[in-house]
Protein backbone atom coordinates (compact mmCIF):
# COMPACT_ATOMS: atom_id res chain seq x y z
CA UNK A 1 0.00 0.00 0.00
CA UNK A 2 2.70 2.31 0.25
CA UNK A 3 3.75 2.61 -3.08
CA UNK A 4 0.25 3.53 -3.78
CA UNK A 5 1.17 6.45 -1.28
CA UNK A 6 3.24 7.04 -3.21
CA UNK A 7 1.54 6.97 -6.61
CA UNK A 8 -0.92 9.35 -4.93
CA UNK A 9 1.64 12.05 -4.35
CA UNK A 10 3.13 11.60 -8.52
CA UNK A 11 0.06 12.22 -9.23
CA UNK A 12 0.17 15.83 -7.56
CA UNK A 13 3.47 15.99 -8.76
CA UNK A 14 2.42 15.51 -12.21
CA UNK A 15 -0.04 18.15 -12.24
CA UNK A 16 1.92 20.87 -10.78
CA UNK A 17 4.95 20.38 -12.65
CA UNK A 18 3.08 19.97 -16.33
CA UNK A 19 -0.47 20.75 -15.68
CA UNK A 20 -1.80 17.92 -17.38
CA UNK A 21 -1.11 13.81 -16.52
CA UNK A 22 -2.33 13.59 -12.92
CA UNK A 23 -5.62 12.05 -14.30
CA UNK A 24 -3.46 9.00 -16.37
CA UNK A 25 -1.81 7.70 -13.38
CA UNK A 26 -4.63 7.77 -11.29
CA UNK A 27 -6.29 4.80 -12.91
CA UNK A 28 -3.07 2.95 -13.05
CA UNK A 29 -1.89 3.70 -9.44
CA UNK A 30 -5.75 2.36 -8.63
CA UNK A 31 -6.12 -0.64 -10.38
CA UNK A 32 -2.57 -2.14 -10.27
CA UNK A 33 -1.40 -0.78 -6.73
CA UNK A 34 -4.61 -0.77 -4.59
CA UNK A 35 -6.52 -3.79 -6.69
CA UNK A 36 -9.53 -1.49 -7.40
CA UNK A 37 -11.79 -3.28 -10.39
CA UNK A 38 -11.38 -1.18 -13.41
CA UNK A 39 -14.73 0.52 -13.40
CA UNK A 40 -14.58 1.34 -9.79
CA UNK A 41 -11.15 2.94 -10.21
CA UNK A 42 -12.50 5.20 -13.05
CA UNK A 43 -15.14 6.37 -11.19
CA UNK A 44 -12.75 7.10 -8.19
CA UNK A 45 -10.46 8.67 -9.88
CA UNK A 46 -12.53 11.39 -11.45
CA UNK A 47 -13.33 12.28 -7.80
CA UNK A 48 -9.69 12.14 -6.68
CA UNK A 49 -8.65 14.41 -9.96
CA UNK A 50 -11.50 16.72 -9.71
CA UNK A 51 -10.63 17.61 -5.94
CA UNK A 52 -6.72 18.16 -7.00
CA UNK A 53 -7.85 19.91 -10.02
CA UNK A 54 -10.21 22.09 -7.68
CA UNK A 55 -7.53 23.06 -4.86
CA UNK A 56 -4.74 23.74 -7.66
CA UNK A 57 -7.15 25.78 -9.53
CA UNK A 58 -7.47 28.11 -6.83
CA UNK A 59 -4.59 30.31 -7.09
CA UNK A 60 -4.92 30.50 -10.52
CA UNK A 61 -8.13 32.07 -9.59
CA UNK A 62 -7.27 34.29 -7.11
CA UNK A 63 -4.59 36.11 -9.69
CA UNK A 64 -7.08 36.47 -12.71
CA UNK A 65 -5.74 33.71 -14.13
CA UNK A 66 -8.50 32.14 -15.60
CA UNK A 67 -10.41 32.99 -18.42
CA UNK A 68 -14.37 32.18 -17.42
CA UNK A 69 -15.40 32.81 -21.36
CA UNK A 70 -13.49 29.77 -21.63
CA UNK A 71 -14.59 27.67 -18.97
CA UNK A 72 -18.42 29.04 -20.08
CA UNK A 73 -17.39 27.58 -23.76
CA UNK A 74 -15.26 25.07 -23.17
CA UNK A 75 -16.45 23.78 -19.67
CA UNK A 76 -20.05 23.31 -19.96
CA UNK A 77 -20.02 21.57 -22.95
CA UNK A 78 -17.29 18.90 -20.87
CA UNK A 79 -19.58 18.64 -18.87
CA UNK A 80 -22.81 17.37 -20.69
CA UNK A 81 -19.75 14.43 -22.60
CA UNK A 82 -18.66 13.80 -19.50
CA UNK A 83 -22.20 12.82 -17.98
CA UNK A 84 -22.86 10.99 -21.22
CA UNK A 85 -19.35 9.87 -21.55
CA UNK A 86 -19.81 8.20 -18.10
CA UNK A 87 -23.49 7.48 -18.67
CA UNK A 88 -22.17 5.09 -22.13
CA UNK A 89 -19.78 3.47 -20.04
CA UNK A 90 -22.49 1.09 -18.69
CA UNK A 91 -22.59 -0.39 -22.29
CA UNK A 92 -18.99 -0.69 -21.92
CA UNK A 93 -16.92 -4.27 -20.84
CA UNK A 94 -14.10 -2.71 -17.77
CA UNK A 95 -11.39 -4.74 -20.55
CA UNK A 96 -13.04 -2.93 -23.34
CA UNK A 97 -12.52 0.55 -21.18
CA UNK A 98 -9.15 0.12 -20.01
CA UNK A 99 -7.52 -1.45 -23.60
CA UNK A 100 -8.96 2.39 -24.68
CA UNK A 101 -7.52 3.84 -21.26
CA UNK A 102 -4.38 2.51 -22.52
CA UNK A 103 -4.79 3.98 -25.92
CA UNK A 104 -4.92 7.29 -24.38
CA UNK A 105 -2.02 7.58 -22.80
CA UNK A 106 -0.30 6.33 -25.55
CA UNK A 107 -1.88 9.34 -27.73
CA UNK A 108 -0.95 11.63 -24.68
CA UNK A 109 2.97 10.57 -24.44
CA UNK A 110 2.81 11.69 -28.15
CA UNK A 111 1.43 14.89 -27.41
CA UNK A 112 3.59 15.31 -24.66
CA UNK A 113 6.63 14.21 -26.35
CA UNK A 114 5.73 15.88 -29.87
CA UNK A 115 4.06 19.46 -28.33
CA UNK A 116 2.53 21.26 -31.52
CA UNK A 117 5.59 23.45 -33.05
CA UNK A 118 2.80 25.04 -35.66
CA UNK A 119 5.15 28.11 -37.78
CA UNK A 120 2.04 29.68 -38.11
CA UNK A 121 -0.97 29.36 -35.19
CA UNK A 122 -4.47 29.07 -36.51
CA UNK A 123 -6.78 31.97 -36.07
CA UNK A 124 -9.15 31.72 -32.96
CA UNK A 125 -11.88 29.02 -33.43
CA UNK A 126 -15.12 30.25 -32.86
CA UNK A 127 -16.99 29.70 -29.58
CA UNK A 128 -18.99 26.97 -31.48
CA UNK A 129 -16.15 25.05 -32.39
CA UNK A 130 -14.22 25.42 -29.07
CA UNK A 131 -17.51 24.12 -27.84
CA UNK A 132 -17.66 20.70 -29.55
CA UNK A 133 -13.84 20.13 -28.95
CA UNK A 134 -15.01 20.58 -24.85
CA UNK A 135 -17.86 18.24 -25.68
CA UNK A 136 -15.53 15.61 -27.00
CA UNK A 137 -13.01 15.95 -24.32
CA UNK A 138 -15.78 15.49 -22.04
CA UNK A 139 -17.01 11.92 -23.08
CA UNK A 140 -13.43 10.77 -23.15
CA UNK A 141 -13.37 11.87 -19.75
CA UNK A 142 -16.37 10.26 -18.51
CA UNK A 143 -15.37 6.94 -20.89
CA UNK A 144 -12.20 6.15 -18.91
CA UNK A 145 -11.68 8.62 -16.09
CA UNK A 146 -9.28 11.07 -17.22
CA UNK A 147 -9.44 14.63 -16.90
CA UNK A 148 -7.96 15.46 -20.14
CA UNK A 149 -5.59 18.48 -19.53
CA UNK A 150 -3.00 16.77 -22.30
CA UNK A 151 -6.08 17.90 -24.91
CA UNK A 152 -7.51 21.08 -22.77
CA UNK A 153 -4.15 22.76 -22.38
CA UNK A 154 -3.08 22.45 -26.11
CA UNK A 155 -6.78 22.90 -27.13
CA UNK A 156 -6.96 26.83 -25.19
CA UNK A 157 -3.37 27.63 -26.23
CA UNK A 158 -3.98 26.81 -29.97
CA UNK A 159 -7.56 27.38 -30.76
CA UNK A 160 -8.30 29.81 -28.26
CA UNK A 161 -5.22 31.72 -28.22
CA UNK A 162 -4.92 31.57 -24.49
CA UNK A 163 -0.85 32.33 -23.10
CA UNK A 164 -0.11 29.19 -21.02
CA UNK A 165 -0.26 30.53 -17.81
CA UNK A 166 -4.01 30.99 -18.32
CA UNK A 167 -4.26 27.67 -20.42
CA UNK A 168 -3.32 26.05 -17.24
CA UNK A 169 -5.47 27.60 -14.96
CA UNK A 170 -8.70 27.34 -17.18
CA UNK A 171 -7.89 23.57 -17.81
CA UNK A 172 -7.87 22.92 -14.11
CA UNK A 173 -11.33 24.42 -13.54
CA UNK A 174 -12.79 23.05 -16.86
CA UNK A 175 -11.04 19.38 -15.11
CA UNK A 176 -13.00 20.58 -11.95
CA UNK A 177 -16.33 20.79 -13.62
CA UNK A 178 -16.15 17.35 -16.28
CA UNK A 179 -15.00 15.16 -12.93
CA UNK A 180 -17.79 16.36 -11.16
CA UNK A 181 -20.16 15.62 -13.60
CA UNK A 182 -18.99 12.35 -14.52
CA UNK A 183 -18.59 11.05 -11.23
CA UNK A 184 -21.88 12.33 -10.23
CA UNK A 185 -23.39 10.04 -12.69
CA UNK A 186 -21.12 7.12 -12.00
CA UNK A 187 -22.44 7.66 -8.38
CA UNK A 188 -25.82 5.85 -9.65
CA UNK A 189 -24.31 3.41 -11.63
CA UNK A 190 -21.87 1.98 -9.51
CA UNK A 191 -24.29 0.21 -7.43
CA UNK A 192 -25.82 -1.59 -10.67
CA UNK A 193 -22.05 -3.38 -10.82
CA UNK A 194 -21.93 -4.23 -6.91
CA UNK A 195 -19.50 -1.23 -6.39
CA UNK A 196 -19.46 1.66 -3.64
CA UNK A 197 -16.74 4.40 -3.48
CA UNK A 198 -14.24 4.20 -1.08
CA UNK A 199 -14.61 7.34 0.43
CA UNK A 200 -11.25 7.16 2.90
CA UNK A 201 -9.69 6.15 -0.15
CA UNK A 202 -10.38 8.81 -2.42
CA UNK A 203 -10.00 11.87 0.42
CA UNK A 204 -6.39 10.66 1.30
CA UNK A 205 -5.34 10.13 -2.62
CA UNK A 206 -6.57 13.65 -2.67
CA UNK A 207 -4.58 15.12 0.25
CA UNK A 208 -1.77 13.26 -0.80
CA UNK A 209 -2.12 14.26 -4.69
CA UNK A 210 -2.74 18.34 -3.21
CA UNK A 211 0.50 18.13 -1.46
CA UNK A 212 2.19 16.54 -4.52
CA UNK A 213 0.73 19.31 -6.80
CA UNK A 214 2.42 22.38 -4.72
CA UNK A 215 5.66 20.87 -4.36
CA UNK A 216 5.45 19.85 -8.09
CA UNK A 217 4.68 23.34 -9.15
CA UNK A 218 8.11 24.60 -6.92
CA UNK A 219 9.89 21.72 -8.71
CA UNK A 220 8.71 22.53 -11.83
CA UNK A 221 10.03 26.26 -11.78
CA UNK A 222 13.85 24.70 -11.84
CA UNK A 223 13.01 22.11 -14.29
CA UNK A 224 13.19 23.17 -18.28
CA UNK A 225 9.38 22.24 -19.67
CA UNK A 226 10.73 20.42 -22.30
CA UNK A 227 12.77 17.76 -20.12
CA UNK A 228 9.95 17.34 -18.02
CA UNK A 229 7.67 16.52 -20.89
CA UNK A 230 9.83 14.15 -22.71
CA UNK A 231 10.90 12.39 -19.12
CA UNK A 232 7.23 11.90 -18.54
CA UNK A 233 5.95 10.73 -22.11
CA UNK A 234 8.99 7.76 -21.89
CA UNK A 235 6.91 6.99 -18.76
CA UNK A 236 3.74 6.95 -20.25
CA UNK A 237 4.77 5.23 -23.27
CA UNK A 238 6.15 2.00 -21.17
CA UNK A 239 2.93 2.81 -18.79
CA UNK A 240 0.54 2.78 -21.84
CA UNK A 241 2.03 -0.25 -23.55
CA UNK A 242 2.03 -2.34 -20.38
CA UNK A 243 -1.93 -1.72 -19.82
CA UNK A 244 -2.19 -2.49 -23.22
CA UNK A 245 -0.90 -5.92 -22.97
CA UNK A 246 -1.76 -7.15 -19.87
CA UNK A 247 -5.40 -5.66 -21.32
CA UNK A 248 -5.16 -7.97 -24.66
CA UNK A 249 -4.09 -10.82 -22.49
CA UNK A 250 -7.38 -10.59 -20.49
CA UNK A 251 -9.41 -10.71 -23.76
CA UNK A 252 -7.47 -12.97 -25.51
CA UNK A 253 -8.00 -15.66 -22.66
């Protein structure tokens, strides 16, 4: 149990030093440390990201930081994919789920590896467009629990022509709102699979992951960006392809 401690805190790490990533270790750290069935972790870990997301949003906050036309475009319609997103899931086999889990965080230790280099940076979408891309990040979210900063961040920076600094800070309340809603809805449907949330569970992952996030964003200020992103995507990339097998194993069997 105490390297899932211990997971908890990389978590935090992860989303203060990059601002994006907490959400794909979360299932991981979940289902292989604690033993948490697949579905139940996703569901938990939408609460435990949403809470970091919410307390590491809050400076941001406090010094303008975010832009709210954002969060009004972007957010709400995450929210709405992520209720569906989560509400689909109960079609969904936990294999199924967690072979596309691993897809996604695959796709992400591209991004993060690969950030887009355009020469030229598109004009700003309009709010229609920004709205569907929210709407889409939103059912992945509720699909397989992650909070999708590795989309929201470039999404804001490229399409809505946000700086970083306030890319961040919106993604972590747009995070805020989509875990919300899709754990809110996976609160009634865990009891049709003979699951409960473990409460203790996700409020000490929390804590843990809060405490991880501020020391992450200190570490992260002596760090170069583009270090930490390629360190982390080699991570991934082993992460992602051992999900992925252990996941075709399962439904190979």
């Amino acid at each position: 149990m105490i390297l899932a401690w211990v997971g908890a805190v990389l978590i935090g790490l992860s989303l203060g030093m990059l601002g994006s990533g907490g959400a794909i270790l979360t299932v991981p750290v979940l289902v292989f440390l604690v033993g948490e069935p697949s579905k139940l972790a996703i569901a938990e870990s939408l609460a435990i990201v949403g809470l970091i997301a919410l307390f590491g949003a809050i400076p941001y906050a406090l010094k303008a930081q975010v832009s709210w036309f954002h969060v009004l475009v972007f957010g709400l319609p995450g929210m709405v994919g992520t209720y569906f997103g989560a509400y689909a899931s109960k079609w969904i086999p936990g294999p199924w789920q967690m072979g596309l889990f691993a897809v996604v965080i695959l796709f992400a230790a591209y991004r993060m590896y690969r950030p887009s280099r355009a020469a030229h940076p598109p004009a700003p979408r309009p709010a229609w467009k920004l709205s569907l891309e929210g709407l889409s990040v939103g059912v992945l979210s509720g699909v397989v629990g992650v909070g999708g900063g590795f989309l929201i961040v470039p999404a804001l920076v490229l399409m809505g022509r946000l700086d970083m600094t306030l890319a961040v800070g919106t993604s972590l309340v747009v995070i805020t709102l989509n875990s919300a809603s899709g754990f809110y809805k996976y609160l009634h449907l865990l009891p049709q699979w003979g699951y409960s949330v473990h409460w203790h569970l996700v409020g000490l992952f929390a804590v843990l992951g809060v405490v991880g996030s501020f020391i992450g964003r200190h570490l992260g200020s002596r760090i170069p960006q583009p270090m930490l992103r390629q360190g982390f995507a080699g991570f991934l990339l082993v992460m992602g392809g051992f999900i992925l097998w252990q996941d075709l194993g399962k439904l190979l069997r």
